[in-house]
C-alpha atoms as a PDB file:
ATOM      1  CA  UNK A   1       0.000   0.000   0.000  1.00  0.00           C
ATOM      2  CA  UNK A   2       1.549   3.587  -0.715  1.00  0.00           C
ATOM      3  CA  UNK A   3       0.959   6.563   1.336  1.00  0.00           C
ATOM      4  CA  UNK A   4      -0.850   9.247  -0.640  1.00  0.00           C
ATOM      5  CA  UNK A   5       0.784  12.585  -0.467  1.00  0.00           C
ATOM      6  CA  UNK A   6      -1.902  15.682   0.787  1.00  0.00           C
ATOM      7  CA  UNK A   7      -1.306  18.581  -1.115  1.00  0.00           C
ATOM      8  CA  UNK A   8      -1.924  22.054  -0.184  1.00  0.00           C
ATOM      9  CA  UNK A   9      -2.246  25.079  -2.841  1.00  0.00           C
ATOM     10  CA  UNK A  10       0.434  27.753  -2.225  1.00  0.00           C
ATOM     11  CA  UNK A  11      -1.247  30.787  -0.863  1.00  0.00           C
ATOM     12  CA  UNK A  12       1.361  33.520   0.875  1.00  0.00           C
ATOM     13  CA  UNK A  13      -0.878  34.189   4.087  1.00  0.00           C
ATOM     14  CA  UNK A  14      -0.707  30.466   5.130  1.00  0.00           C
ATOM     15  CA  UNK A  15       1.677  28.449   7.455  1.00  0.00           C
ATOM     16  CA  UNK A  16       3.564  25.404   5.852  1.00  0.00           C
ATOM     17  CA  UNK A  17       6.186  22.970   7.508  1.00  0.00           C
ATOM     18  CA  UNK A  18       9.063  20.777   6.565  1.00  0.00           C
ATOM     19  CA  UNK A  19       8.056  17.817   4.443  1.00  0.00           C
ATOM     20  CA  UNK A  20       4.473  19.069   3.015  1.00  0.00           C
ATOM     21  CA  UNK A  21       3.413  18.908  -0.626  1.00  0.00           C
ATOM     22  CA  UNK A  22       1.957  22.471  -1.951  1.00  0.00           C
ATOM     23  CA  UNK A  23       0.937  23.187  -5.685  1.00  0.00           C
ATOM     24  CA  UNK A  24       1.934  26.466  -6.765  1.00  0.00           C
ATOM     25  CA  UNK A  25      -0.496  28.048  -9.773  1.00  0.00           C
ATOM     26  CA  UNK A  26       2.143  30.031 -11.464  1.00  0.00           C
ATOM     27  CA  UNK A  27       4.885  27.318 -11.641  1.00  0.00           C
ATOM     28  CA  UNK A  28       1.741  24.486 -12.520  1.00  0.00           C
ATOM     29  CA  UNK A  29       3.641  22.056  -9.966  1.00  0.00           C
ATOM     30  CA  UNK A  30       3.840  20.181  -7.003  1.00  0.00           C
ATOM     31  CA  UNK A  31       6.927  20.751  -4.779  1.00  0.00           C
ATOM     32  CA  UNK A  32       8.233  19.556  -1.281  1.00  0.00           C
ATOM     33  CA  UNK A  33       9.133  22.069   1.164  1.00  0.00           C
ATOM     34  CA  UNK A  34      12.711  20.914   2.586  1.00  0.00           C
ATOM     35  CA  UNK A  35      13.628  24.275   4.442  1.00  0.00           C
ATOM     36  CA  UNK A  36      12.207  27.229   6.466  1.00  0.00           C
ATOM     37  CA  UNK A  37      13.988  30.518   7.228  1.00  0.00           C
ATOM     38  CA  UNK A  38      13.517  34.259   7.768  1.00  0.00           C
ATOM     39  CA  UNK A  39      14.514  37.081   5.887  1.00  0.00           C
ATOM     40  CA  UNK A  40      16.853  39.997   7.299  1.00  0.00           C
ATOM     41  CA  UNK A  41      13.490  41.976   7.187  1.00  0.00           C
ATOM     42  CA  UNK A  42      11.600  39.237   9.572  1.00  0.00           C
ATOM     43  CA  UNK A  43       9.660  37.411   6.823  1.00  0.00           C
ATOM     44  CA  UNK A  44       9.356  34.473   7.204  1.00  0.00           C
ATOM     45  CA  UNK A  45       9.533  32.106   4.510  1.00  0.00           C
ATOM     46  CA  UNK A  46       9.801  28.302   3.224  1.00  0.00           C
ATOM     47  CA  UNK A  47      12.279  26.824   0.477  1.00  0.00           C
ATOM     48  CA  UNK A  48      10.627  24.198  -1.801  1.00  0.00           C
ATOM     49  CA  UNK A  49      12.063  22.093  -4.754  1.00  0.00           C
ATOM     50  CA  UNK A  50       9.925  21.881  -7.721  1.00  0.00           C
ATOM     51  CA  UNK A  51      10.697  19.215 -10.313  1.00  0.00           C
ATOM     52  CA  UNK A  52      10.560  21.491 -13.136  1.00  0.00           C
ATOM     53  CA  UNK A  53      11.091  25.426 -11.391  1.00  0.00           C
ATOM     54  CA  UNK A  54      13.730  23.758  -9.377  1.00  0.00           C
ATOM     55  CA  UNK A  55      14.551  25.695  -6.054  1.00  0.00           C
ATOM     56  CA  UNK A  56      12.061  28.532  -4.703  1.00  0.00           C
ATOM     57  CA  UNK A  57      12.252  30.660  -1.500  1.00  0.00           C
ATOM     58  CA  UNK A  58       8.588  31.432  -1.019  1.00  0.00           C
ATOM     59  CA  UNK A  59       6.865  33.832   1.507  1.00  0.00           C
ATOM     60  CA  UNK A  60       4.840  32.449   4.386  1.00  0.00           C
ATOM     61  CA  UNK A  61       2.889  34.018   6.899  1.00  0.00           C
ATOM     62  CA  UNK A  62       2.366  37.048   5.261  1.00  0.00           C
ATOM     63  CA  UNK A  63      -0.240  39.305   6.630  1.00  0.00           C
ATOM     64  CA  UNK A  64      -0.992  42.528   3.825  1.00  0.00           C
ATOM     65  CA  UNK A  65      -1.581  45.976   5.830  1.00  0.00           C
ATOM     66  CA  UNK A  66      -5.599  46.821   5.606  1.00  0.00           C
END
C-alpha cells in the first residue's frame, strides 16, 4: 500500500512545515518544502524544490496591511 501525499495550494498568508506537498499556480507544480527561514526583514519564509522550477524561496505568513 503507498501513502498518498496531501497537497496544499500555495497561498502567501498560510503556514507550511518541513516535508508538506503544496501546488503552486504560477509554476503548474507540485513541490516539497525541505527548508524554512527568515529574511533579514523578519519574513518568514519556506524553500521548496519543484521538479521542473527547481529551487524557490517562497513567503509564508504574510499578513498585507488593511
Amino acid at each position: 500500500m503507498s501513502k498518498e501525499k496531501k497537497v496544499k495550494e500555495y497561498d502567501p498568508e498560510k503556514s507550511y512545515i518541513m516535508g508538506e506537498h503544496i501546488f503552486h499556480k504560477g509554476f503548474d507544480e507540485i513541490g516539497e518544502i525541505v527548508g524554512t527561514g527568515m529574511t533579514t526583514d523578519q519574513i518568514k519564509n519556506i524553500v521548496v524544490v519543484f521538479p521542473k522550477a527547481g529551487q524557490k524561496r517562497l513567503v509564508i505568513d504574510y499578513k498585507k496591511n488593511n
